[in-house]
N, C-alpha and C. Protein backbone atom coordinates (compact mmCIF):
# COMPACT_ATOMS: atom_id res chain seq x y z
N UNK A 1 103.48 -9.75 -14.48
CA UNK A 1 103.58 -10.88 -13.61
C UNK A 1 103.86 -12.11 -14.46
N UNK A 2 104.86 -13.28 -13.99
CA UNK A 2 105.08 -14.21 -14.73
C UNK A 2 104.56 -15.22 -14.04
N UNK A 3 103.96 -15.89 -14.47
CA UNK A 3 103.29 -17.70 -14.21
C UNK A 3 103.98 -18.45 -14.39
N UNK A 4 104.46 -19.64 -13.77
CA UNK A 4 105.00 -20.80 -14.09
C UNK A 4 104.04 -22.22 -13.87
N UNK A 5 104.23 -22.90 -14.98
CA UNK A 5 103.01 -24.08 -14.59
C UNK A 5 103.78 -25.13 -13.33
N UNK A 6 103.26 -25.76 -12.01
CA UNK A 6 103.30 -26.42 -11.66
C UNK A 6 103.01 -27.86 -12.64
N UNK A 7 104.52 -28.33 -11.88
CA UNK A 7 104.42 -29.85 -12.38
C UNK A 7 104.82 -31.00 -11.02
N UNK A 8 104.16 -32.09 -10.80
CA UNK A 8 104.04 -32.61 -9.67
C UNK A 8 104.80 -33.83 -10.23
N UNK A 9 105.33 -34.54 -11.43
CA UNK A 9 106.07 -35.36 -11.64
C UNK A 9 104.91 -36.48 -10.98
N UNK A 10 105.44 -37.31 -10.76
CA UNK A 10 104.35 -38.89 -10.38
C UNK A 10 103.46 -38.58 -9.15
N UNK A 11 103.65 -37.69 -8.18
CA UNK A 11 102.82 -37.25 -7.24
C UNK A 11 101.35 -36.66 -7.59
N UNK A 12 99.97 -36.86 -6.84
CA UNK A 12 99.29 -36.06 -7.36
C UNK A 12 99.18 -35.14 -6.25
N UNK A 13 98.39 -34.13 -6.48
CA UNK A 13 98.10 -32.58 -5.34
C UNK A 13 96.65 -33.43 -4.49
N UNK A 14 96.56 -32.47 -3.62
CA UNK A 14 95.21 -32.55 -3.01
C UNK A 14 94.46 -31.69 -3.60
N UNK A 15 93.37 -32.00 -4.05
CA UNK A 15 92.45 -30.85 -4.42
C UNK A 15 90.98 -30.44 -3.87
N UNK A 16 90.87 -31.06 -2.98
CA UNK A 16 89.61 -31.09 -2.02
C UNK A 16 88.98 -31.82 -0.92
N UNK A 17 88.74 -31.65 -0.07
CA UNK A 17 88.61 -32.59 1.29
C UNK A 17 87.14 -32.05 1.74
N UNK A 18 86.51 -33.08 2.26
CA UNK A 18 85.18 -32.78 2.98
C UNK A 18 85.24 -33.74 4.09
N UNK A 19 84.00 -33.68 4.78
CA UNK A 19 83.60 -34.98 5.81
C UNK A 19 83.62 -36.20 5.18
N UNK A 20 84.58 -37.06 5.83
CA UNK A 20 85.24 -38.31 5.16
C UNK A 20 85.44 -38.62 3.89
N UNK A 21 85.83 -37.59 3.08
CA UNK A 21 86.43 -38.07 1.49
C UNK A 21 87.93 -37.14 1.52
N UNK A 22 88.75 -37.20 0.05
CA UNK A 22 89.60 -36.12 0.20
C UNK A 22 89.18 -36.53 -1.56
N UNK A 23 89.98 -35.45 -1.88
CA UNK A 23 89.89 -35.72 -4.01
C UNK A 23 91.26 -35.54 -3.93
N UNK A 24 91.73 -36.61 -4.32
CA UNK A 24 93.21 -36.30 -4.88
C UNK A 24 93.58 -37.09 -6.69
N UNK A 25 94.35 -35.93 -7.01
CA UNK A 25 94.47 -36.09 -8.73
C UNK A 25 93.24 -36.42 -9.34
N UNK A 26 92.33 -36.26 -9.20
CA UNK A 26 90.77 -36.47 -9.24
C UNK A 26 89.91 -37.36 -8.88
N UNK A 27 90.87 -38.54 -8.27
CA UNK A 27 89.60 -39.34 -7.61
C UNK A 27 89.27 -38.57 -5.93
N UNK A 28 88.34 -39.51 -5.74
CA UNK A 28 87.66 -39.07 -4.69
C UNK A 28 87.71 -40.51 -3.75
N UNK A 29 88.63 -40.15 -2.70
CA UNK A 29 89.06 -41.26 -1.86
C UNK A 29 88.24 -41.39 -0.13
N UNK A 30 87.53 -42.34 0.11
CA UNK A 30 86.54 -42.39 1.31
C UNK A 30 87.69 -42.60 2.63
N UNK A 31 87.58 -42.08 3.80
CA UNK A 31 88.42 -42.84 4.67
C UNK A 31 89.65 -42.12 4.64
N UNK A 32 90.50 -42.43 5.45
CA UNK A 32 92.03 -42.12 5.90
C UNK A 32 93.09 -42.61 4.45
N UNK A 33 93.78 -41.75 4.04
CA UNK A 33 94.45 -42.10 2.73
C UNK A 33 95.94 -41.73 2.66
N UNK A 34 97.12 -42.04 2.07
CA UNK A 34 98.21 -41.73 2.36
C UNK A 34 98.78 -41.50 1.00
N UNK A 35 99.44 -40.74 0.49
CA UNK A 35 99.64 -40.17 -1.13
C UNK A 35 101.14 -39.61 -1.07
N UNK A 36 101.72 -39.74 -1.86
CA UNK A 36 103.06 -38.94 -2.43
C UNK A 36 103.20 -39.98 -3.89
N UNK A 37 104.51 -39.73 -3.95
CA UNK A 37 105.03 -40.07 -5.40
C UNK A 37 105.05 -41.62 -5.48
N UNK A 38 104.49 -42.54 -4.91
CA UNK A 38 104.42 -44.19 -4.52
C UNK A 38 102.92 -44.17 -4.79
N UNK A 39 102.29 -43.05 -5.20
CA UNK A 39 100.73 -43.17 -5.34
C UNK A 39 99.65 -43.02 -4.28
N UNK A 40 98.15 -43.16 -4.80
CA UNK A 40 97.32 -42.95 -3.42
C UNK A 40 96.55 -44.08 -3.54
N UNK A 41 96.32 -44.23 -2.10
CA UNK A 41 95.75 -45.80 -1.63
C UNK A 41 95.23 -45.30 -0.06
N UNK A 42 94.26 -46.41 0.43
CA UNK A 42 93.57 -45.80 1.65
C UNK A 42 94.42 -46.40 2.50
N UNK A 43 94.48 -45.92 3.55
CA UNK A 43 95.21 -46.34 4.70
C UNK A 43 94.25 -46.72 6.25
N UNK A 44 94.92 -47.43 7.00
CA UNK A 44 94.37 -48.22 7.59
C UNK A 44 94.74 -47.24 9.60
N UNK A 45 95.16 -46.14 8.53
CA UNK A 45 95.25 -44.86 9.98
C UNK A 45 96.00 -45.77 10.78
N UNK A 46 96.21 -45.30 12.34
CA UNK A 46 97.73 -45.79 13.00
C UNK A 46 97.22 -47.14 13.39
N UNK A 47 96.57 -47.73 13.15
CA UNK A 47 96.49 -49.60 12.83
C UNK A 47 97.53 -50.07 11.81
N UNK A 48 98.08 -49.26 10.65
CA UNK A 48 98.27 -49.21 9.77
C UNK A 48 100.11 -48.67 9.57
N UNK A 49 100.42 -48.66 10.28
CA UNK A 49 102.03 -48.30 10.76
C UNK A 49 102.68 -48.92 9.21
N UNK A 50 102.77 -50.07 9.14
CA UNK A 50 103.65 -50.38 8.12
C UNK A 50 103.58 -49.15 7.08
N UNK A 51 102.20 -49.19 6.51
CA UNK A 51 102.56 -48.54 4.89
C UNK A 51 103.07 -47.06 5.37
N UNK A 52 103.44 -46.51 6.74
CA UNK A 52 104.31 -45.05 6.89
C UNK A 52 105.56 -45.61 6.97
N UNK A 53 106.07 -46.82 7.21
CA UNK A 53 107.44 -47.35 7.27
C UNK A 53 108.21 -47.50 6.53
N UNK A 54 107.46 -48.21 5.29
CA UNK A 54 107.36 -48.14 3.93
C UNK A 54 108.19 -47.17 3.37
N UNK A 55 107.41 -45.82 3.92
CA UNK A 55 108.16 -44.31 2.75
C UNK A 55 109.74 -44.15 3.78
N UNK A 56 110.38 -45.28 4.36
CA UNK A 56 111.69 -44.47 4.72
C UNK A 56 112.76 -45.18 3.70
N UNK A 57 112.91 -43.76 3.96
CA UNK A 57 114.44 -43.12 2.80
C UNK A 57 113.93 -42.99 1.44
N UNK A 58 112.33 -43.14 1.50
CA UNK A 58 112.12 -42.56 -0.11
C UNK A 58 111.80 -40.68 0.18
N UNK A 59 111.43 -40.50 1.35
CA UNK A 59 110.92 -39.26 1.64
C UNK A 59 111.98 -38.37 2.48
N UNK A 60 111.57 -36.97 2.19
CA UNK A 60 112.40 -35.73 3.48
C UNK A 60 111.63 -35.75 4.28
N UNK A 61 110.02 -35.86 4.03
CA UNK A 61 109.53 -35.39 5.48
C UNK A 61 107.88 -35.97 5.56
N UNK A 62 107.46 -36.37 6.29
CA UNK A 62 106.03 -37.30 6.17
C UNK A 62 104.76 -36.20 6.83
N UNK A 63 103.99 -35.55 6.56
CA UNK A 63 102.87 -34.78 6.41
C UNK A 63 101.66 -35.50 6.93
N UNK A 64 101.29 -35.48 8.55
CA UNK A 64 99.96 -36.34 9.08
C UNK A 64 99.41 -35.42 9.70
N UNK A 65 98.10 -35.44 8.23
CA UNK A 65 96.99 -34.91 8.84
C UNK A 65 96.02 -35.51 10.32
N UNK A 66 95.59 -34.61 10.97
CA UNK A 66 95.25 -35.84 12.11
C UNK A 66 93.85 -35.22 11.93
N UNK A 67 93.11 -34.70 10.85
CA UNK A 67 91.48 -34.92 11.15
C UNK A 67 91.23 -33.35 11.27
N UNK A 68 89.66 -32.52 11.87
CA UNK A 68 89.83 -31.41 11.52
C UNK A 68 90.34 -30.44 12.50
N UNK A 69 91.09 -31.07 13.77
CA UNK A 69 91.97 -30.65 14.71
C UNK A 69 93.27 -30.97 14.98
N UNK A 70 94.18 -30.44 15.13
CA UNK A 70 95.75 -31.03 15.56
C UNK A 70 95.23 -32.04 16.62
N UNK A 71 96.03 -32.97 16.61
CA UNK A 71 95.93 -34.01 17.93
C UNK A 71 97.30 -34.90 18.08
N UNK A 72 97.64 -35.42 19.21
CA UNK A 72 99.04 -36.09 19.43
C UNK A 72 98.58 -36.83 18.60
N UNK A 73 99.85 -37.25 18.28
CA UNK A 73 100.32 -39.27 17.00
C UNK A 73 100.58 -40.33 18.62
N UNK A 74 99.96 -41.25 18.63
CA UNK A 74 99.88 -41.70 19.57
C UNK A 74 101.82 -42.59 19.75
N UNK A 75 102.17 -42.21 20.91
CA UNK A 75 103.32 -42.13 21.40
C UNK A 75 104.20 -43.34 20.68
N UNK A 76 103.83 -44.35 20.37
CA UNK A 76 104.57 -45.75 19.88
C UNK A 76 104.42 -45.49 18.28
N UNK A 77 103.33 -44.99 17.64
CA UNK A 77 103.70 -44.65 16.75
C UNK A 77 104.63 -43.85 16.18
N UNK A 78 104.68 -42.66 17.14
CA UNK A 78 105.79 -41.65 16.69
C UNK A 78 107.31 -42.00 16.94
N UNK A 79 107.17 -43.06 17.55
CA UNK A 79 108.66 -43.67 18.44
C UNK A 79 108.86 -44.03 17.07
N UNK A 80 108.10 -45.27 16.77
CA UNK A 80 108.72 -45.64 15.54
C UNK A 80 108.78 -45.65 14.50
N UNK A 81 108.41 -44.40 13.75
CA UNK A 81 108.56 -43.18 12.69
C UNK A 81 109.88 -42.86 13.23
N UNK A 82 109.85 -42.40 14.40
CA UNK A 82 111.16 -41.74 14.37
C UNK A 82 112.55 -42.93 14.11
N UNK A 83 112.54 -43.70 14.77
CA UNK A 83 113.16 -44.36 14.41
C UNK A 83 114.02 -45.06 13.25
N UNK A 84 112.58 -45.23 12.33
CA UNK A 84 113.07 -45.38 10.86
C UNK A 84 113.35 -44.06 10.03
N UNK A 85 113.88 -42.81 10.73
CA UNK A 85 114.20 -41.48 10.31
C UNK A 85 113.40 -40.95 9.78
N UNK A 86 112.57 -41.15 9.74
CA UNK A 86 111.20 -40.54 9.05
C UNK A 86 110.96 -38.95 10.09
N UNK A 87 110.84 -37.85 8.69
CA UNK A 87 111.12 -36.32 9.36
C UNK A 87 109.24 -36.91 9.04
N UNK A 88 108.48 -35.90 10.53
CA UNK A 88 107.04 -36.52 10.67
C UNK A 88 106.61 -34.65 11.20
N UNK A 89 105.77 -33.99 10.30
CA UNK A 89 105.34 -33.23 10.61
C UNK A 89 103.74 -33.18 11.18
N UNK A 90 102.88 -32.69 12.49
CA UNK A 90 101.26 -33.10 12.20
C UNK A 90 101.26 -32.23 12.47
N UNK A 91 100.09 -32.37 11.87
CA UNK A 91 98.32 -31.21 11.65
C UNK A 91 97.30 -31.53 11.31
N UNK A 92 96.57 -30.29 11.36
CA UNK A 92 95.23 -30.71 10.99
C UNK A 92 95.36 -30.96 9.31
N UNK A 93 94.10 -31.82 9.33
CA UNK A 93 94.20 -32.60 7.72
C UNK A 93 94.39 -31.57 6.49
N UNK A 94 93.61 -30.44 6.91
CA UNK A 94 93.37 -29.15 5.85
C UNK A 94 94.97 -28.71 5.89
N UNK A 95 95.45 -28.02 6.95
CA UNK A 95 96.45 -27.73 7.09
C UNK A 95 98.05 -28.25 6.03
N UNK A 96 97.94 -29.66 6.57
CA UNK A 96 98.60 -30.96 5.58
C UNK A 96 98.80 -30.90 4.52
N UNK A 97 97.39 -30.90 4.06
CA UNK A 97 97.16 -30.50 2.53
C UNK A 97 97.75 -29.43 2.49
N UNK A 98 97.14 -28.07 2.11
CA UNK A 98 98.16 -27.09 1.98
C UNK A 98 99.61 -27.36 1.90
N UNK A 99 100.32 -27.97 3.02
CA UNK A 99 101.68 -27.63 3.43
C UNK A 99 102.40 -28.35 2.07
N UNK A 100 101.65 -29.88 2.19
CA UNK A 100 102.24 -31.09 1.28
C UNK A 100 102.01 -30.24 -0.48
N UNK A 101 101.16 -29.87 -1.03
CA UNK A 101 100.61 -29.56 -2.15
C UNK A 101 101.85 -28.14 -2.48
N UNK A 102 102.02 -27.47 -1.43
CA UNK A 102 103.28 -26.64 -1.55
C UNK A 102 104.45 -27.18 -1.90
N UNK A 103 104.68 -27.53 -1.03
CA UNK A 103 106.33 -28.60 -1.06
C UNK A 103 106.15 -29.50 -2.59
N UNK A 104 104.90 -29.93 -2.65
CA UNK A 104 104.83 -31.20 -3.95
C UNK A 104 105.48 -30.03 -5.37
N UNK A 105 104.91 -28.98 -5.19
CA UNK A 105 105.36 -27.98 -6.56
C UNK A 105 106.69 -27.89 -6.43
N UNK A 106 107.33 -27.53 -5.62
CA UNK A 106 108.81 -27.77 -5.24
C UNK A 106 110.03 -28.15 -5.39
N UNK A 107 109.11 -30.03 -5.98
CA UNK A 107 109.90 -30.92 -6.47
C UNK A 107 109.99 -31.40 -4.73
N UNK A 108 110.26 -31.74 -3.85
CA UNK A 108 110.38 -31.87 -2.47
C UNK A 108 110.13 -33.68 -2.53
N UNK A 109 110.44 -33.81 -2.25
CA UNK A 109 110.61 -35.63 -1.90
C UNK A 109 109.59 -34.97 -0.38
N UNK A 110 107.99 -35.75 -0.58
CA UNK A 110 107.08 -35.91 0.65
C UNK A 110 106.02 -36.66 0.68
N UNK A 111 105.67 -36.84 1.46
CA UNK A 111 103.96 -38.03 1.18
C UNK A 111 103.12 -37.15 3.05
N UNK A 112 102.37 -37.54 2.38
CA UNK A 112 100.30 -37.34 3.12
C UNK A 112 100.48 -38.20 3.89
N UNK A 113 100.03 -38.61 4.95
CA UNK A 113 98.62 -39.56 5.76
C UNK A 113 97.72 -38.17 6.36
N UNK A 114 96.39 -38.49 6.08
CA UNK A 114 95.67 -37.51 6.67
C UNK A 114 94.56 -39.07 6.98
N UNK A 115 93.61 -38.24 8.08
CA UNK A 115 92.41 -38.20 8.83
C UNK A 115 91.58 -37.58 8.20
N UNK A 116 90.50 -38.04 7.63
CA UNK A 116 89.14 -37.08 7.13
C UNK A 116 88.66 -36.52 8.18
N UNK A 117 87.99 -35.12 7.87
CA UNK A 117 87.72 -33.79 9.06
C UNK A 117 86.42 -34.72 9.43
C-alpha cells in the first residue's frame, strides 16, 4: 500500500467539533466559524452574510454546516449566495467537515461556515 502525505497549502483541516467549539489547524474556535484558504475567524452565522460574499470568485463551492441537523439556509440568504455565484452546498456541521477536509486534500478551491452541533 502506498501513502501519500496530505498537504492543505494555506487552508487548515477540521480536526474536531463538539458542543459549541470546532478545532481547526489546532486552535479551538467557540461559536459559528468560517475557514478555507483566507483563514479561520468566527462568524457572525446568517447575521453575518457579508464575510460568505466575500469568498466569491475566490471559491468552487461554499460548505454550510447548519449545526447537528440539516436545516434550510434561510431563503434571502441563499438568494444572495446564489447570486454572487457562489456553488453553496448544506449540511449538517459534522457532515461539512468531512466533505470540506476531503476536497481541502484535493487541492479544491473551498471554504466552511458551520453551526456548532
Amino acid at each position: 500500500m502506498r501513502l501519500n502525505e496530505v498537504v492543505f497549502n494555506d487552508a487548515k483541516p477540521v480536526e474536531g467539533y463538539g458542543p459549541g467549539f470546532f478545532r481547526i489547524g489546532g486552535t479551538v474556535i467557540e461559536g459559528p466559524v468560517i475557514t478555507g484558504a483566507m483563514g479561520t475567524q468566527t462568524w457572525g452565522s446568517f447575521d453575518d452574510v457579508a464575510a460568505l460574499l466575500a469568498l466569491a470568485g475566490e471559491i468552487d463551492i461554499l460548505f454550510l454546516g447548519m449545526g447537528a441537523e440539516i436545516a434550510h439556509v434561510p431563503a434571502d440568504v441563499r438568494r444572495q449566495l446564489e447570486e454572487a455565484g457562489l456553488g453553496l452546498e448544506v449540511m449538517s456541521s459534522p457532515a461539512a467537515s468531512r466533505t470540506y477536509n476531503v476536497l481541502l486534500s484535493e487541492g479544491r478551491r473551498v471554504a466552511l461556515a458551520m453551526i456548532p452541533i
